[in-house]
C-alpha atoms as a PDB file:
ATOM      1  CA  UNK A   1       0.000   0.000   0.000  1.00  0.00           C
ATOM      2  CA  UNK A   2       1.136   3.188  -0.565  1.00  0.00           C
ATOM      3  CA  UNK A   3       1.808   6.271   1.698  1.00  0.00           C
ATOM      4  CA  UNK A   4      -0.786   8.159  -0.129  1.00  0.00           C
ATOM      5  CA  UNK A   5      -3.916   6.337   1.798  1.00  0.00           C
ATOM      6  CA  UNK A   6      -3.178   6.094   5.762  1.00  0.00           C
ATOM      7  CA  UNK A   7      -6.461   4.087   6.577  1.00  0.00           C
ATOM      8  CA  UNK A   8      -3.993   1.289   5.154  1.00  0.00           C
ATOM      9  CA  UNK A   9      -0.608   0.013   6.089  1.00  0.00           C
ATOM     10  CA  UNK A  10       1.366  -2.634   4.840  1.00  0.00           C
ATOM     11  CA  UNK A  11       1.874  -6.063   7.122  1.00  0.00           C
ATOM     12  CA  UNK A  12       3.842  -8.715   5.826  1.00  0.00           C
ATOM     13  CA  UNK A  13       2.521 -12.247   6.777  1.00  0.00           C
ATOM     14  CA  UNK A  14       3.607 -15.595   6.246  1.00  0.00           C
ATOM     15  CA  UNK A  15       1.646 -16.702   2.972  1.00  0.00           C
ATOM     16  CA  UNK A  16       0.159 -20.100   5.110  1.00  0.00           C
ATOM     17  CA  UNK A  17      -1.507 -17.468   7.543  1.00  0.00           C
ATOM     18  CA  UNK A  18      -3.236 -15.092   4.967  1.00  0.00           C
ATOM     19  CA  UNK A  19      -6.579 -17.135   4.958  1.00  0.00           C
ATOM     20  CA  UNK A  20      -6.729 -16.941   8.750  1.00  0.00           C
ATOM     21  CA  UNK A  21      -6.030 -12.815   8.262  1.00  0.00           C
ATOM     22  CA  UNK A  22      -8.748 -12.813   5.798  1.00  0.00           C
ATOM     23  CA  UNK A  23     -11.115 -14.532   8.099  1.00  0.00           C
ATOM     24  CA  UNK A  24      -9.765 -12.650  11.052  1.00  0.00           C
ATOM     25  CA  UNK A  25     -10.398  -9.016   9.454  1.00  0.00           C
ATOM     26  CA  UNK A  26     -13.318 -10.597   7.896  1.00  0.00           C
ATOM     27  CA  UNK A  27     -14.773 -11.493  11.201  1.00  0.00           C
ATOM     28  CA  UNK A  28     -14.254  -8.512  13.164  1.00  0.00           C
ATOM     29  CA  UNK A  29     -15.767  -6.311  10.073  1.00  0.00           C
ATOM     30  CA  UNK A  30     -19.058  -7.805   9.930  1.00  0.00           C
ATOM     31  CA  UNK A  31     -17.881  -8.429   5.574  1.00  0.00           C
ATOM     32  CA  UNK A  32     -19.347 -11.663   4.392  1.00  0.00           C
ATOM     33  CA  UNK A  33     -15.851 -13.371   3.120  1.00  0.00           C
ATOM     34  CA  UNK A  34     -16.807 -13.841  -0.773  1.00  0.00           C
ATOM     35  CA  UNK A  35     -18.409 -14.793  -0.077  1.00  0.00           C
ATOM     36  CA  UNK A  36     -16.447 -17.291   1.350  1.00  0.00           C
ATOM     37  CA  UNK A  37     -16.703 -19.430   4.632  1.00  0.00           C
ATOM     38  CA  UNK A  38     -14.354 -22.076   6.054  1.00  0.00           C
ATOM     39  CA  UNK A  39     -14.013 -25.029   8.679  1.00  0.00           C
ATOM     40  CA  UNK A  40     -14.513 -25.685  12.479  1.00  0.00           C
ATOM     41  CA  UNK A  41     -11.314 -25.572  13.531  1.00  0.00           C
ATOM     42  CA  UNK A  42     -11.620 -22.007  14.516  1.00  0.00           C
ATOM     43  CA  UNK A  43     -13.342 -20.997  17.676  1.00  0.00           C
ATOM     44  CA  UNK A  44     -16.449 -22.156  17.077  1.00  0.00           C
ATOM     45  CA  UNK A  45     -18.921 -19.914  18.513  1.00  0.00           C
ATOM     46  CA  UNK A  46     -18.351 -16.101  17.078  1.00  0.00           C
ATOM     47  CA  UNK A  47     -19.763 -13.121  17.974  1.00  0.00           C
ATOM     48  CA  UNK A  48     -22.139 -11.927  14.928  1.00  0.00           C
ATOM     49  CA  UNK A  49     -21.836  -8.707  12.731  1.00  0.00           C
ATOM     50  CA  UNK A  50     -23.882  -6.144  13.444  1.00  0.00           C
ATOM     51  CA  UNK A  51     -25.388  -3.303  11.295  1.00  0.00           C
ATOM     52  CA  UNK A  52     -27.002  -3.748   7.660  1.00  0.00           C
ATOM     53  CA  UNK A  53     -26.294  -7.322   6.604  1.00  0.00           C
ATOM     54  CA  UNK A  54     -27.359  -8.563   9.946  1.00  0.00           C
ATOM     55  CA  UNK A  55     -30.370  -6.347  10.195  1.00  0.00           C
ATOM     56  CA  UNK A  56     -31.315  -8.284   6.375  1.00  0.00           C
ATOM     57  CA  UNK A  57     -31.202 -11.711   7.453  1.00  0.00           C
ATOM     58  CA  UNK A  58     -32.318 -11.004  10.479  1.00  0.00           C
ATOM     59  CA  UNK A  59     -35.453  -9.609   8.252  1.00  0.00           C
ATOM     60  CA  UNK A  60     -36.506 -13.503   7.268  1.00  0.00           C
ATOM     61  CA  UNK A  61     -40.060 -13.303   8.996  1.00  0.00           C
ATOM     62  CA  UNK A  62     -41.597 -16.711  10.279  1.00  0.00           C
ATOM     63  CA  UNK A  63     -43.996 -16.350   7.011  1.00  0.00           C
ATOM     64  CA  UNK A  64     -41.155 -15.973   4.915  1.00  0.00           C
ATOM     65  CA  UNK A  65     -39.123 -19.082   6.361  1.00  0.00           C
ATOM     66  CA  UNK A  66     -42.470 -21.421   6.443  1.00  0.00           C
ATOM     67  CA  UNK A  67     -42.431 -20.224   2.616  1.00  0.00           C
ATOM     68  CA  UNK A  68     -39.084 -21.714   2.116  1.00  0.00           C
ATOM     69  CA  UNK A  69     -39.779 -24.713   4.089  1.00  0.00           C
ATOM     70  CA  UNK A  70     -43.088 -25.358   1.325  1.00  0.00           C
ATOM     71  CA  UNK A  71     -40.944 -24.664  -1.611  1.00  0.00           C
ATOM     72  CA  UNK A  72     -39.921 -27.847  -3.081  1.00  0.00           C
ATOM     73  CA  UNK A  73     -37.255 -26.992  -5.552  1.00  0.00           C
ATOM     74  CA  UNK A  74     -34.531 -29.405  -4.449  1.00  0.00           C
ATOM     75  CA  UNK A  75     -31.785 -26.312  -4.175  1.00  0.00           C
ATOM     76  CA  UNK A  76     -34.197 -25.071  -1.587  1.00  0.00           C
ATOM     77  CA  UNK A  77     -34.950 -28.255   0.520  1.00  0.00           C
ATOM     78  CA  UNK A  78     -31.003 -28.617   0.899  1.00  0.00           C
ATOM     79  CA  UNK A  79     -30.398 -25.243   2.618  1.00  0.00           C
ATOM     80  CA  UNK A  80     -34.260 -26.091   4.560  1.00  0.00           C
ATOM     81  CA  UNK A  81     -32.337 -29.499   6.080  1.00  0.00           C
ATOM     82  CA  UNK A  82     -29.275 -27.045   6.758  1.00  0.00           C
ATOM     83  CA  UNK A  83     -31.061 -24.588   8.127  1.00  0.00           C
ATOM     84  CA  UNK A  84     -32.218 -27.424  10.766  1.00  0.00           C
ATOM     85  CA  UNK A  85     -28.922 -28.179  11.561  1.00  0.00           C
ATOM     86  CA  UNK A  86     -28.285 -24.727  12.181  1.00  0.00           C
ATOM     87  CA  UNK A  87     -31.027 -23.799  13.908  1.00  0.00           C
ATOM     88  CA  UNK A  88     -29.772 -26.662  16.663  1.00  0.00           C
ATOM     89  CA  UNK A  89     -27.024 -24.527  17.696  1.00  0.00           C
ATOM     90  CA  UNK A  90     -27.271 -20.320  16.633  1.00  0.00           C
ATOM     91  CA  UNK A  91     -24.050 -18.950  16.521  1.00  0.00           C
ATOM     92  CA  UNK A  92     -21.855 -22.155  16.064  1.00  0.00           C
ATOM     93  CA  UNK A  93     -20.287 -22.380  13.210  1.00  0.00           C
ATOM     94  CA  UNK A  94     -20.813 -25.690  11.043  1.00  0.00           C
ATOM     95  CA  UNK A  95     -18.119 -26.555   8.062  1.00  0.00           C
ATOM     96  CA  UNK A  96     -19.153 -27.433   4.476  1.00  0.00           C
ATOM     97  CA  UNK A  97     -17.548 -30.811   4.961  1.00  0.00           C
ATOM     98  CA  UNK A  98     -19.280 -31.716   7.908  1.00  0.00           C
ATOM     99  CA  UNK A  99     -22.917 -30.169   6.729  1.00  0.00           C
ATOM    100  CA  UNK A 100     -22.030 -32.087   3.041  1.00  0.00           C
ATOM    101  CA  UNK A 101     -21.584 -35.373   5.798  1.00  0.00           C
ATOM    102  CA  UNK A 102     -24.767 -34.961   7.991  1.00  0.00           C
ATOM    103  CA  UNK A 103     -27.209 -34.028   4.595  1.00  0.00           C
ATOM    104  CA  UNK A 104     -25.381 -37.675   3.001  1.00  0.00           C
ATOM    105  CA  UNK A 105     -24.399 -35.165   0.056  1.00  0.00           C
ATOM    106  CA  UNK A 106     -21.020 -35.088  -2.148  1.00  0.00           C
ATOM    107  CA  UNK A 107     -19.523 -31.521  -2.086  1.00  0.00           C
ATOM    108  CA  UNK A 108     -20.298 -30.961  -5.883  1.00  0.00           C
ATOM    109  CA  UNK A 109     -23.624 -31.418  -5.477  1.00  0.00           C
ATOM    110  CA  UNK A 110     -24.286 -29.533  -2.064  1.00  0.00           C
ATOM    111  CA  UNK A 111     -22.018 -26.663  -3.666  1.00  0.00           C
ATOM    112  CA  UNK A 112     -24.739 -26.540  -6.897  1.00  0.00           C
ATOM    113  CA  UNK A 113     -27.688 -26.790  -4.511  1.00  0.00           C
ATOM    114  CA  UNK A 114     -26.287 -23.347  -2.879  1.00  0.00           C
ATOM    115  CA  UNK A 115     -26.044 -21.877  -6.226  1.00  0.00           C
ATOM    116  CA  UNK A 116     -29.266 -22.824  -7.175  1.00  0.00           C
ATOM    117  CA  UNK A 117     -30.458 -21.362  -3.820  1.00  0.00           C
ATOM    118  CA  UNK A 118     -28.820 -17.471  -4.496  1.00  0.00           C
ATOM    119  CA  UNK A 119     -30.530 -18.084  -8.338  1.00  0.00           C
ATOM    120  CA  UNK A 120     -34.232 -18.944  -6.733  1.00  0.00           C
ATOM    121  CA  UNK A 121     -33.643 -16.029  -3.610  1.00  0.00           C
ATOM    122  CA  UNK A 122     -33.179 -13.522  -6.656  1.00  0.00           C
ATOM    123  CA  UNK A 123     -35.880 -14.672  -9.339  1.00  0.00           C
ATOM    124  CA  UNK A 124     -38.612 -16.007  -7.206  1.00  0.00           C
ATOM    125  CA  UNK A 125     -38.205 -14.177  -3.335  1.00  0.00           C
ATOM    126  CA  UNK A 126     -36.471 -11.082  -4.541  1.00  0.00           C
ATOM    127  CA  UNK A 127     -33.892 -11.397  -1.950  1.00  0.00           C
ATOM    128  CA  UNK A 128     -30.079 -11.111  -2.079  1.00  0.00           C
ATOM    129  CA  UNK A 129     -29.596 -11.961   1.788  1.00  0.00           C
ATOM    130  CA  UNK A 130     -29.843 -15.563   2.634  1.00  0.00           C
ATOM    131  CA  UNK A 131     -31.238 -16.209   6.253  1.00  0.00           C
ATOM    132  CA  UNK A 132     -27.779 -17.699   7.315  1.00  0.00           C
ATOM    133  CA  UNK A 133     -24.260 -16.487   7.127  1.00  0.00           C
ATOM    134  CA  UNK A 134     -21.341 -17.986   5.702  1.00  0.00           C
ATOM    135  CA  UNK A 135     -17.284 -17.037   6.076  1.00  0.00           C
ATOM    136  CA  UNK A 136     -14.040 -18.743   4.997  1.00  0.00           C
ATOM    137  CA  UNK A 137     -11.705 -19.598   7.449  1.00  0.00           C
ATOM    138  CA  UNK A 138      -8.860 -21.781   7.387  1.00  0.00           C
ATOM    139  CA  UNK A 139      -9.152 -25.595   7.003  1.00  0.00           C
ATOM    140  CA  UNK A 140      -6.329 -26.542   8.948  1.00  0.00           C
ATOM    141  CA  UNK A 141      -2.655 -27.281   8.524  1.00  0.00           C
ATOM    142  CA  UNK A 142      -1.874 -27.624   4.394  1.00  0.00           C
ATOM    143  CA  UNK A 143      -5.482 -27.846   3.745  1.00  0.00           C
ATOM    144  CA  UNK A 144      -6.227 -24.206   2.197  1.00  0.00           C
ATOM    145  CA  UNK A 145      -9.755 -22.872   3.609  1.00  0.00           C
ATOM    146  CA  UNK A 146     -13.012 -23.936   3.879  1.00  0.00           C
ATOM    147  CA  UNK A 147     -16.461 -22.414   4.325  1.00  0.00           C
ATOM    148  CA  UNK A 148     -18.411 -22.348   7.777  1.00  0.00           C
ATOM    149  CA  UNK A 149     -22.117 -21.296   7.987  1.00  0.00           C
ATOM    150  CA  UNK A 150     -23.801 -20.297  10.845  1.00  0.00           C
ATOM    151  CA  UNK A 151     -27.308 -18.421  12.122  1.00  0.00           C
ATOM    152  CA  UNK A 152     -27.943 -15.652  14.721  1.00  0.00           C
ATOM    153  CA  UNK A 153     -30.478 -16.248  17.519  1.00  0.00           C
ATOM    154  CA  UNK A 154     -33.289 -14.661  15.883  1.00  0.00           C
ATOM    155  CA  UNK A 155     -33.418 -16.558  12.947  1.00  0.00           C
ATOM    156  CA  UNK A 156     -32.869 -19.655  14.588  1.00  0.00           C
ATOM    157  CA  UNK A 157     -35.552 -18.784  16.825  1.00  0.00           C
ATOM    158  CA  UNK A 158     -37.735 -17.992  14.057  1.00  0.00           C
ATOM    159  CA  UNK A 159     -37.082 -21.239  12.070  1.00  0.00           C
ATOM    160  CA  UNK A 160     -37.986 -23.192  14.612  1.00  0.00           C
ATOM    161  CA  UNK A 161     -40.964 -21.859  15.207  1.00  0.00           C
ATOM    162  CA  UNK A 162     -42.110 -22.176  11.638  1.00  0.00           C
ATOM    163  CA  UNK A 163     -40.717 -25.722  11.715  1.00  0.00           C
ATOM    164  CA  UNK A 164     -43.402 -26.344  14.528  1.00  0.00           C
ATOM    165  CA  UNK A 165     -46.186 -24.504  12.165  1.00  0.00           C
ATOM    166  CA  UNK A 166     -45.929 -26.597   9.522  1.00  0.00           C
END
C-alpha cells in the first residue's frame, strides 16, 4: 500500500496465515468473506456482525421461512435441512464438509444446490440476503480454507418456530 492512503498500512505475513487474516479481518468487520466461509477448527462460537447485513437476514419473517420450508425446488430443501442443523445450535459455526456429511451429500452437489439457492432467492423471493451467514476460514494445517455457515439467535428462533407450524 502506498503512503498516499493512511487508513492502510502494509503487514507482511507468512503466505500459510493469509486465509486466517482474511477470516480474522473478515470477522471482526461484519464483511461476508466472498463470499467465502471455512471449517470448524476455529473458535467455534463467534460473535455476529452487526449493522445492515445482519439487520437483512435477520429480516426472514416466520412467514417468509415457512415459505421456504413449502418450496420444493430441491436447491431449496437442501439449505431447509441445513437450516435445521443450524437452527440446533445459533451462533456455532458448522463446516461445508461436515454439513455435506450430515445431509449424506457429495460436495459438488451440495455446492450446486447453494447456487441454485442465491438463483431462486433472486428470481422467485427477490432477496439477495440468505437467512444464514457464511465465512471462509482456514481448514487446517496444508489444507487451504473452507467455508463455515452459521445463524444468529433470531433466525434460529424464528425457524424453529415455523418448523413447529408446519
Amino acid at each position: 500500500m502506498s503512503q498516499e492512503n493512511p487508513e492502510y498500512v502494509s503487514v507482511p505475513v507468512p503466505a500459510h496465515l493469509v486465509p486466517a487474516v482474511y477470516a480474522f479481518i473478515a470477522e471482526r468487520s461484519g464483511v461476508i468473506a466472498g463470499q467465502s466461509a471455512g471449517a470448524a477448527a476455529v473458535d467455534p462460537v463467534l460473535r455476529l456482525p452487526q449493522g445492515e447485513q445482519q439487520r437483512r437476514r435477520d429480516e426472514w419473517t416466520v412467514e417468509d421461512l415457512r415459505t421456504l420450508i413449502s418450496d420444493r425446488r430441491d436447491s431449496v430443501q437442501v439449505v431447509v435441512a441445513i437450516l435445521d442443523i443450524l437452527a440446533e445450535r445459533p451462533g456455532t459455526r458448522v463446516g461445508y464438509g461436515d454439513l455435506a456429511e450430515a445431509l449424506k451429500l457429495d460436495r459438488t452437489r451440495l455446492r450446486g444446490a447453494l447456487s441454485g439457492f442465491t438463483r431462486v432467492l433472486k428470481a422467485h423471493y427477490e432477496r439477495e440476503f440468505w437467512p444464514m451467514w457464511w465465512t471462509e476460514v482456514p481448514a487446517g494445517e496444508g489444507r487451504g480454507s473452507e467455508f463455515v455457515y452459521y445463524v444468529s439467535d433470531v433466525v434460529a428462533k424464528r425457524w424453529r418456530e415455523a418448523r413447529t407450524e408446519v
